[in-house]
Protein backbone atom coordinates (compact mmCIF):
# COMPACT_ATOMS: atom_id res chain seq x y z
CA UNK A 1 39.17 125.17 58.24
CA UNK A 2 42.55 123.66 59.44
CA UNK A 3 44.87 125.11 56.60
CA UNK A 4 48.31 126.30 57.82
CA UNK A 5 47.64 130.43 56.66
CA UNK A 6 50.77 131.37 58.38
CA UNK A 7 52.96 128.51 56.03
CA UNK A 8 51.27 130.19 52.90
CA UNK A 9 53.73 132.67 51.50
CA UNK A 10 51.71 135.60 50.22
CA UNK A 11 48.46 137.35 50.94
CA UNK A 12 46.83 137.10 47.81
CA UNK A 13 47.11 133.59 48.39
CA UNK A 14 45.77 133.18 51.50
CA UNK A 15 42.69 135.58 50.58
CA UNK A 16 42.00 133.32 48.00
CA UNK A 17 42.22 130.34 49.71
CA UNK A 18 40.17 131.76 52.88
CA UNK A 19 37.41 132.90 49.73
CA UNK A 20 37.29 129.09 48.45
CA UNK A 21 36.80 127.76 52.03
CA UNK A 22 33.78 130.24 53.12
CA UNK A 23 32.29 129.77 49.86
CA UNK A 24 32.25 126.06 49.99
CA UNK A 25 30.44 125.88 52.98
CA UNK A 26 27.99 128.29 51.59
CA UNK A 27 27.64 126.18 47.99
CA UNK A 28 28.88 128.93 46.37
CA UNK A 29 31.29 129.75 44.19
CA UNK A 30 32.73 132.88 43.10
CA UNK A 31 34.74 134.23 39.87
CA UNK A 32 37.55 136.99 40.79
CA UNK A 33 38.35 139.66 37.83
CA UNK A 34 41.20 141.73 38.77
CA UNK A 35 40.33 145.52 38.02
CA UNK A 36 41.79 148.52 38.35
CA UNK A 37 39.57 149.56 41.30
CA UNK A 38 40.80 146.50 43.07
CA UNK A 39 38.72 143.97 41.59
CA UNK A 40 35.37 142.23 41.27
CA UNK A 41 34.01 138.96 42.20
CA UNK A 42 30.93 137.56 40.42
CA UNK A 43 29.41 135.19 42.22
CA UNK A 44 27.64 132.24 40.59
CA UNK A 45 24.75 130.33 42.59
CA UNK A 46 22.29 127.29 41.82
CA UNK A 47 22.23 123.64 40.57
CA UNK A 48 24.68 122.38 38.17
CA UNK A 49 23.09 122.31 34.86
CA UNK A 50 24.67 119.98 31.90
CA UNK A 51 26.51 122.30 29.26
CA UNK A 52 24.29 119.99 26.75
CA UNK A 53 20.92 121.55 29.08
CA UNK A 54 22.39 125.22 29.28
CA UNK A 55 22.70 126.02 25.80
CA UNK A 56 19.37 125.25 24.76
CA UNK A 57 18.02 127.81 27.23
């Protein structure tokens, strides 16, 4: 993780950028949904399916 955080101009920015770098290494990835609560993050796990494949589940 060699990106310059302290160049990066606000902290929602950098909080989202730190997010996409831990959940790459973990395979992840993770949906944010601001809220009034301060906000959710759904996170979404597994193989890649073809959209073709995934709507005939």
């Amino acid at each position: 993780d060699k990106l310059p955080y302290d160049l990066i101009p606000t902290r929602e920015l950098r909080a989202m950028l730190r997010r996409y770098v831990r959940e790459r290494k973990q395979e992840r990835f993770g949906i944010y949904m601001d809220s009034g609560d301060g906000g959710r993050l759904a996170m979404i796990e597994g193989e890649a399916r073809s959209w073709h494949q995934a709507i005939q589940d």
